[in-house]
Protein backbone atom coordinates (compact mmCIF):
# COMPACT_ATOMS: atom_id res chain seq x y z
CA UNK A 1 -37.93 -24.05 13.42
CA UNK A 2 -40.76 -26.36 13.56
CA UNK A 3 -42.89 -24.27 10.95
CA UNK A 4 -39.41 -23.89 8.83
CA UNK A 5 -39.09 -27.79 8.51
CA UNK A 6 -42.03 -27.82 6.12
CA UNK A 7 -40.79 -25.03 3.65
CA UNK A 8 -39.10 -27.52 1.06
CA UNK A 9 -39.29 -24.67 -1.39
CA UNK A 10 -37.34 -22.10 1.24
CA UNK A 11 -34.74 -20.20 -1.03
CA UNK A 12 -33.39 -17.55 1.62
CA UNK A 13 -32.93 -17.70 5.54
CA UNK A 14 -32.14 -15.21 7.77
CA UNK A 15 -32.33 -15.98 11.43
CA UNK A 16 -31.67 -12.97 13.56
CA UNK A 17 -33.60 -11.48 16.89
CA UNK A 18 -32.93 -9.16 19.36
CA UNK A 19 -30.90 -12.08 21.18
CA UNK A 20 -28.03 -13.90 20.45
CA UNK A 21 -28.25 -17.50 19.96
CA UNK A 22 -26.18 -19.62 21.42
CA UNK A 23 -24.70 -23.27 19.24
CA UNK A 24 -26.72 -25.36 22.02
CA UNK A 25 -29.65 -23.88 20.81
CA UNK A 26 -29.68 -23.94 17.50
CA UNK A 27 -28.02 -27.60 17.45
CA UNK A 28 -31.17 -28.94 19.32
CA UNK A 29 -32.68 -27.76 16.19
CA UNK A 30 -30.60 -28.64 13.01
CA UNK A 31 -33.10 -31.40 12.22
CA UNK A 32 -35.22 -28.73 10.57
CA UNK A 33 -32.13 -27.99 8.32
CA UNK A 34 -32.15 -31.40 6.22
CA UNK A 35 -35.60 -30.53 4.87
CA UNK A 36 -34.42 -27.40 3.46
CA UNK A 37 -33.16 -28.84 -0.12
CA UNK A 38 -33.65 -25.81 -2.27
CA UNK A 39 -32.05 -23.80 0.36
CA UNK A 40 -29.18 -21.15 -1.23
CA UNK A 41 -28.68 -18.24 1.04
CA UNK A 42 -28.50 -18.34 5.41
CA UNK A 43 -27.71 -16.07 7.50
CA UNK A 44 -26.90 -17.35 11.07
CA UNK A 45 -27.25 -15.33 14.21
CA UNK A 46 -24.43 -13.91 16.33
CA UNK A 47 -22.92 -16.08 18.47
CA UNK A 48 -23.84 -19.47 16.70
CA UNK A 49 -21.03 -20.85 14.42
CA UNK A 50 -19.83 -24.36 15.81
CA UNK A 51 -18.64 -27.55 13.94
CA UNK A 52 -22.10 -29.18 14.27
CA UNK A 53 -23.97 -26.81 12.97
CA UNK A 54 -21.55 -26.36 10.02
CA UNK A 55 -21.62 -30.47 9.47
CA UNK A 56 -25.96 -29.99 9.15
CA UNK A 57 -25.45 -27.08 6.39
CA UNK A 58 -22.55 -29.44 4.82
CA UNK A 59 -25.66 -31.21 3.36
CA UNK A 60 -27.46 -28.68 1.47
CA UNK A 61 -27.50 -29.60 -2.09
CA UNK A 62 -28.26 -26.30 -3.16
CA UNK A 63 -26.66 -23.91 -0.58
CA UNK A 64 -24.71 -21.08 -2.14
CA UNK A 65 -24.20 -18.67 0.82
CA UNK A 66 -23.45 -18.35 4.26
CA UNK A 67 -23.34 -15.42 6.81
CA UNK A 68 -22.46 -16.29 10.21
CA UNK A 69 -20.69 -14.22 13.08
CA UNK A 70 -17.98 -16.64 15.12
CA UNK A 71 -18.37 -16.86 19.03
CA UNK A 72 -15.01 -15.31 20.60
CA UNK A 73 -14.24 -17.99 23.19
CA UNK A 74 -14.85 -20.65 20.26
CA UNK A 75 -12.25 -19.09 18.91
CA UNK A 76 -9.70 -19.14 21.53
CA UNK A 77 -10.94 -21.83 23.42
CA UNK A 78 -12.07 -24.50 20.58
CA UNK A 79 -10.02 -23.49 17.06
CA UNK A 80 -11.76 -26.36 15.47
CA UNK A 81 -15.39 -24.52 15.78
CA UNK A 82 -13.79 -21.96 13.26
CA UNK A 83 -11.94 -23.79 11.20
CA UNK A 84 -14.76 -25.91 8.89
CA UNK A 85 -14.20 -29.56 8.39
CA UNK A 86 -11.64 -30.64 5.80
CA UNK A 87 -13.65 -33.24 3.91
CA UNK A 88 -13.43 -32.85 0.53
CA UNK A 89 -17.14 -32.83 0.17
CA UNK A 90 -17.43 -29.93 2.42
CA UNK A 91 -19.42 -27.01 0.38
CA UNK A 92 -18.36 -27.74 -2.64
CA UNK A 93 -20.41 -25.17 -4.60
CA UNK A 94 -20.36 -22.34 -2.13
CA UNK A 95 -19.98 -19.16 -3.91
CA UNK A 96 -20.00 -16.64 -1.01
CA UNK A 97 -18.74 -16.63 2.48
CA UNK A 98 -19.43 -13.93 4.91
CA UNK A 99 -17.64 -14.17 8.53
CA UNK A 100 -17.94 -12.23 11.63
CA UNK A 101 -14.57 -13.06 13.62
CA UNK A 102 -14.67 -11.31 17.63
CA UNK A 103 -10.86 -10.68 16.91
CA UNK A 104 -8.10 -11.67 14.33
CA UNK A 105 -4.29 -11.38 13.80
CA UNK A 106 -2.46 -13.37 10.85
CA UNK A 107 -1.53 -16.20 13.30
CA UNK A 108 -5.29 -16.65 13.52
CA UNK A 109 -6.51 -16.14 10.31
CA UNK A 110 -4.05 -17.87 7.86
CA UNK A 111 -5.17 -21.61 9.34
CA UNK A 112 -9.08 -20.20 8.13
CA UNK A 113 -8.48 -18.91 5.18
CA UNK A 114 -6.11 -22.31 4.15
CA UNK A 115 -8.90 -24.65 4.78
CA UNK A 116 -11.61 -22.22 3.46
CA UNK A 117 -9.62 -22.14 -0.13
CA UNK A 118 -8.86 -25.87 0.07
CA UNK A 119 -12.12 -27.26 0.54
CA UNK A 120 -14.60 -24.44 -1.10
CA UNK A 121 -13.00 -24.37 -4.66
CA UNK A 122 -16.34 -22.43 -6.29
CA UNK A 123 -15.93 -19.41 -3.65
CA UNK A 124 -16.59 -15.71 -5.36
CA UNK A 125 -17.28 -13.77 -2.43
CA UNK A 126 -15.35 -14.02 0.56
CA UNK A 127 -15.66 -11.33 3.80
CA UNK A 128 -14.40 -11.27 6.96
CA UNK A 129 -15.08 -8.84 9.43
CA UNK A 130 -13.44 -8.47 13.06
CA UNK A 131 -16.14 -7.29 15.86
CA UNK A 132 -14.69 -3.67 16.58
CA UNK A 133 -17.75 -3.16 19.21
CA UNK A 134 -16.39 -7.06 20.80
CA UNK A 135 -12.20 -5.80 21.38
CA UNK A 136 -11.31 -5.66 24.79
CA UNK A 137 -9.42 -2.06 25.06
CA UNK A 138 -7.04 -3.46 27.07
CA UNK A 139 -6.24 -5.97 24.57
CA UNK A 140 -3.16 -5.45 21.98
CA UNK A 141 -3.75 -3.81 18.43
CA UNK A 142 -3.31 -7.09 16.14
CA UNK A 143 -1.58 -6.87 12.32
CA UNK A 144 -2.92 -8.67 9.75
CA UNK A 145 -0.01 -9.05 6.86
CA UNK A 146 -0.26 -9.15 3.12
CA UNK A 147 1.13 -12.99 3.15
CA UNK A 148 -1.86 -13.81 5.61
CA UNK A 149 -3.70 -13.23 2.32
CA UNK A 150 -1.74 -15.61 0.43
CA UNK A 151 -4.39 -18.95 0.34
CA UNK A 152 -7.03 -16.81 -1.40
CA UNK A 153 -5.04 -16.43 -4.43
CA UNK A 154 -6.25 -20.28 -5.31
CA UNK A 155 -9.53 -19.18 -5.69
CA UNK A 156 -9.40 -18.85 -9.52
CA UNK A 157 -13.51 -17.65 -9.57
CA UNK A 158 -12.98 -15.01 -6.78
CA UNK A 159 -14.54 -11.91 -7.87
CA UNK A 160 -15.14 -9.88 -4.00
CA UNK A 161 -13.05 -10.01 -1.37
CA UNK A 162 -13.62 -7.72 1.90
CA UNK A 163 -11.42 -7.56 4.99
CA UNK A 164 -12.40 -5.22 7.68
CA UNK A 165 -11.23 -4.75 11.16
CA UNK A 166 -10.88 -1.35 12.33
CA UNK A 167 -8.36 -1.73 14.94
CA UNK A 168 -5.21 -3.75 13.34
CA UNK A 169 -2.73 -1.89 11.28
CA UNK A 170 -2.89 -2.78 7.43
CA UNK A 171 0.54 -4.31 7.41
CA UNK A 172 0.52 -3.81 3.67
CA UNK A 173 2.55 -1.48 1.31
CA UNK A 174 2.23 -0.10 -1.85
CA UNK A 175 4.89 -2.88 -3.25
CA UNK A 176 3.19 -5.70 -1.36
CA UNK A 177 -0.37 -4.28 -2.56
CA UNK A 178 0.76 -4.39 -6.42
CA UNK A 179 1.67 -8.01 -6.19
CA UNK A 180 -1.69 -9.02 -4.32
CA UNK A 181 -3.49 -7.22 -7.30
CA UNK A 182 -1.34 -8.61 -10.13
CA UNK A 183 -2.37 -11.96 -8.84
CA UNK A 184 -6.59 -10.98 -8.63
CA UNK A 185 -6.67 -8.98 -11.88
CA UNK A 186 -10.59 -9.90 -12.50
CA UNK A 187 -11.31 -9.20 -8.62
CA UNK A 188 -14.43 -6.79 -8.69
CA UNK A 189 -14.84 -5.21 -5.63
CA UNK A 190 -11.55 -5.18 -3.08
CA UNK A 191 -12.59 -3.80 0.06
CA UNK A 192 -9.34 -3.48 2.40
CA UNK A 193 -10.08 -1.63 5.45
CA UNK A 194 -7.86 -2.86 8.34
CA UNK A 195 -7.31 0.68 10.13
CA UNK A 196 -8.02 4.47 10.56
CA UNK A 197 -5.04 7.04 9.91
CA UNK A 198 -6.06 8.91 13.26
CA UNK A 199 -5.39 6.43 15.48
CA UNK A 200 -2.54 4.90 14.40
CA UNK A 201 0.80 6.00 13.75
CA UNK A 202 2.15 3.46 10.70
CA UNK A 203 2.00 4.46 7.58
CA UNK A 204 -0.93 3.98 5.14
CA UNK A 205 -0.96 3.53 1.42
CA UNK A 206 -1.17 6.76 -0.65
CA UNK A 207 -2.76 7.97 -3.78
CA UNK A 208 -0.42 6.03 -5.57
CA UNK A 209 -2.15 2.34 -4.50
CA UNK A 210 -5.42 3.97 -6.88
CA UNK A 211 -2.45 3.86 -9.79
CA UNK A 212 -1.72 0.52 -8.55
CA UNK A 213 -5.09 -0.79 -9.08
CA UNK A 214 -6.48 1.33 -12.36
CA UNK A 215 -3.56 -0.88 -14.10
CA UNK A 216 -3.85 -4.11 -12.06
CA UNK A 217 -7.41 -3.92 -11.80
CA UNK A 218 -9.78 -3.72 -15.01
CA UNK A 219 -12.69 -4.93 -13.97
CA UNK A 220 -12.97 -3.29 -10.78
CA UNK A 221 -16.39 -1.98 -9.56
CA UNK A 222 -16.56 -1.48 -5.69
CA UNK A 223 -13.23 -0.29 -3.73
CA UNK A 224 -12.86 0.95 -0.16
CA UNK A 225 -9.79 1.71 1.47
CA UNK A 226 -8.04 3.60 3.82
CA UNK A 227 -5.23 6.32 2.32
CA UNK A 228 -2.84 8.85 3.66
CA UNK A 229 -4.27 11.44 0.39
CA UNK A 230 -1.45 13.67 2.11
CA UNK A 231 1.15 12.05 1.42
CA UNK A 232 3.88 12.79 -1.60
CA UNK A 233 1.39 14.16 -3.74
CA UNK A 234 4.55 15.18 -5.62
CA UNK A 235 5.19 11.64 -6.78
CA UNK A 236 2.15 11.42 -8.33
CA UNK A 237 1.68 10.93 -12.42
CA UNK A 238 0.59 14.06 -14.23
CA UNK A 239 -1.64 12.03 -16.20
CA UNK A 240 -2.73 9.04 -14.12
CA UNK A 241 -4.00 5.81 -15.48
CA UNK A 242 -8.06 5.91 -15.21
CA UNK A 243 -11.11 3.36 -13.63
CA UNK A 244 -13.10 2.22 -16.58
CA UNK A 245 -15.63 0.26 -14.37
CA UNK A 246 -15.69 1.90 -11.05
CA UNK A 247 -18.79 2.78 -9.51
CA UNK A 248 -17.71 3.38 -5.94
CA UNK A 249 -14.93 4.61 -4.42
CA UNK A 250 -15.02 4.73 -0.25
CA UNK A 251 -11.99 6.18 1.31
CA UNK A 252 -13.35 6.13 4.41
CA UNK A 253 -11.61 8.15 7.21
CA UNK A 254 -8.37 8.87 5.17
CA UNK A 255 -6.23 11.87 5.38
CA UNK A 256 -6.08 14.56 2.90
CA UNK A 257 -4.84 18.43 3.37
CA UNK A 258 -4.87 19.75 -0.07
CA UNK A 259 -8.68 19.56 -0.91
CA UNK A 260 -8.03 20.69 -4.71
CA UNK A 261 -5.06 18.60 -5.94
CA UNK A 262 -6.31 15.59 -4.70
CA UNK A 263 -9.93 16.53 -6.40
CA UNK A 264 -8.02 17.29 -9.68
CA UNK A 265 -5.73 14.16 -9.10
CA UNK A 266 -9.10 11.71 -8.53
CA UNK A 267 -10.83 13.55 -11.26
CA UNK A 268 -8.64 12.14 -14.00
CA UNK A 269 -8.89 8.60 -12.65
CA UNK A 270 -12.62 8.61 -11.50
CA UNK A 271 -15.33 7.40 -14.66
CA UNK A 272 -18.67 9.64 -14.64
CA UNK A 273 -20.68 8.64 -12.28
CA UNK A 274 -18.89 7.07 -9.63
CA UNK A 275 -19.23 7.81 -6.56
CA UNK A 276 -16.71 8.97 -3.98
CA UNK A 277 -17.71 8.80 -0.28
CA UNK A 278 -15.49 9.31 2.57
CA UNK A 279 -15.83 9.79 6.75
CA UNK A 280 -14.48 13.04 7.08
CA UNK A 281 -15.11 16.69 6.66
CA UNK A 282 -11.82 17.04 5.30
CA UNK A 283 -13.24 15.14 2.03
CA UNK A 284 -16.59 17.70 1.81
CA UNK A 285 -14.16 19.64 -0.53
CA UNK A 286 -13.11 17.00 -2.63
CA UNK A 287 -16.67 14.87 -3.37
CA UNK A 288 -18.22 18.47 -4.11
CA UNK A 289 -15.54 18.83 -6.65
CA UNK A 290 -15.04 16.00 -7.97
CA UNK A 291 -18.33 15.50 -10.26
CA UNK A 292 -17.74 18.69 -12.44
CA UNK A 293 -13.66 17.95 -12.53
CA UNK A 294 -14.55 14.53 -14.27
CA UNK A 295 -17.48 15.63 -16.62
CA UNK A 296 -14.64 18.84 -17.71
CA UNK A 297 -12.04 16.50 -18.27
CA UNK A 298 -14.52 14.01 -20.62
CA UNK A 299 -15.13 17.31 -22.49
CA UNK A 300 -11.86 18.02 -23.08
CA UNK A 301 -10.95 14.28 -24.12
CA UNK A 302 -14.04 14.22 -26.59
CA UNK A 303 -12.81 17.60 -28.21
CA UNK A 304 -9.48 16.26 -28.88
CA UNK A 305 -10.67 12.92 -30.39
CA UNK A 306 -13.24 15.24 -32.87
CA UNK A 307 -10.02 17.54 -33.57
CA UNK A 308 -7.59 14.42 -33.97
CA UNK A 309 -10.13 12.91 -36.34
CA UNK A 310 -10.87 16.32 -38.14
CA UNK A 311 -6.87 16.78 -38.93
């Protein structure tokens, strides 16, 4: 810390190790912080976030970014430690927040993300991530509900939101998830991944959310989610509504059981060149598909506009 004190031109820090470090030890240390004027991107180590070391980084002229994993018993035990300070001149400018949380439910996390949207107006980039590797098994599954998402929807310049804990239910439906995206129509990546179809036994979103989105959603690049691709596939449109900027497409460990209509469905939504992954064998099928399904279907399209134009 000593040696970082005299980089006054320090752009980036990342402070990681082998070791977590505790808030005592990195508060003896926050002196070396006020030097750092030019500073726009840190990354704190596991275990670190507390109030004072939050109120040293509140100073930063220049600070754009923060990382940080939470401390569980801060959490439970001190609620202010993860909840930032509520002074108006609190990051001001931040433009992207990336949490660690050891464990969240809606109870929990609606009080963060309330003061996060009230005091860091510039945010574009907000994640929060529970520690899967942290949960007590013994411990109950938690739900994290669609209205637990409603403070974000203030953030007028937010263009990447990611939620991730792999052991609460989603708590959302396909009703609930088209009035989250009518309300974020220039998000650009939407990464919602709050459970795995084979251990739990609610009901996920279906094929039908990717409708949801291609009309809500222009501008979307990056989206990851978690689908039951199983699931009335006879509901689906014939001729679904199509990505125009989607790059990548992560489906993670959904469920799917008819390998070709869901390749033929995704094929008609899915621009050349973006890329489909997925945690599953079931989904070998499907990627390996996909790729020839879209550049046949651009064919097609381009031979009707030279006929139409022809006539």
């Amino acid at each position: 810390m000593d040696s970082i004190s005299r980089m006054s031109k320090l752009r980036k820090l990342e402070i990681t190790g082998s070791e977590p470090v505790f808030s005592h030890d990195l508060e003896r240390k926050l002196a070396a912080f006020k030097t750092l004027t030019k500073l726009e991107r840190i990354f704190l180590p596991r275990y670190s976030a507390r109030g004072e070391v939050y109120e040293a980084l509140a100073n930063l002229p220049a600070l754009r970014e923060i990382g940080t994993p939470f401390r569980p018993n801060n959490i439970h035990q001190h609620p202010g430690d993860a909840t930032p300070p509520t002074k108006a001149t609190f990051f001001p400018q931040l433009e992207g927040l990336h949490i660690d949380l050891h464990e969240f439910d809606s109870v929990s996390l609606a009080p963060l993300l309330l003061d996060i949207t009230r005091v860091c107006k510039s945010l574009q980039r907000l994640t929060i991530w529970g520690s899967y590797l942290l949960r007590n098994p013994s411990a109950p599954l938690h739900h994290v509900h669609l209205s637990t998402l409603t403070p974000i929807l203030a953030l007028a310049n937010l263009t990447h939101l990611e939620l991730r804990h792999p052991m609460s239910s989603p708590g959302i439906n396909e009703a609930e998830l088209e009035d989250l995206a009518a309300q974020i129509p220039r998000i650009r990546s939407l990464r919602l991944v709050t459970g795995d179809f084979y251990k739990l036994a609610q009901r996920f979103l279906t094929l039908r959310a990717l409708v949801i989105l291609a009309v809500r959603c222009l501008y979307l690049s990056e989206l990851e989610l978690v689908l039951d691709a199983a699931a009335d596939l006879h509901t689906l449109p014939l001729e679904p509504p199509a990505f125009h900027a989607l790059r990548s497409l992560s489906l993670n460990r959904s469920n799917v059981k008819d390998a070709q209509r869901v390749a033929f469905f995704l094929a008609q939504m899915l621009p050349c060149g973006c890329m489909l992954e997925a945690n599953s064998l079931l989904w070998m099928d499907v990627t390996k598909w996909i790729p020839q399904l879209v550049r046949m279907r651009l064919v097609t399209a381009e031979r009707v506009r030279v006929l139409a134009a022809s006539s």
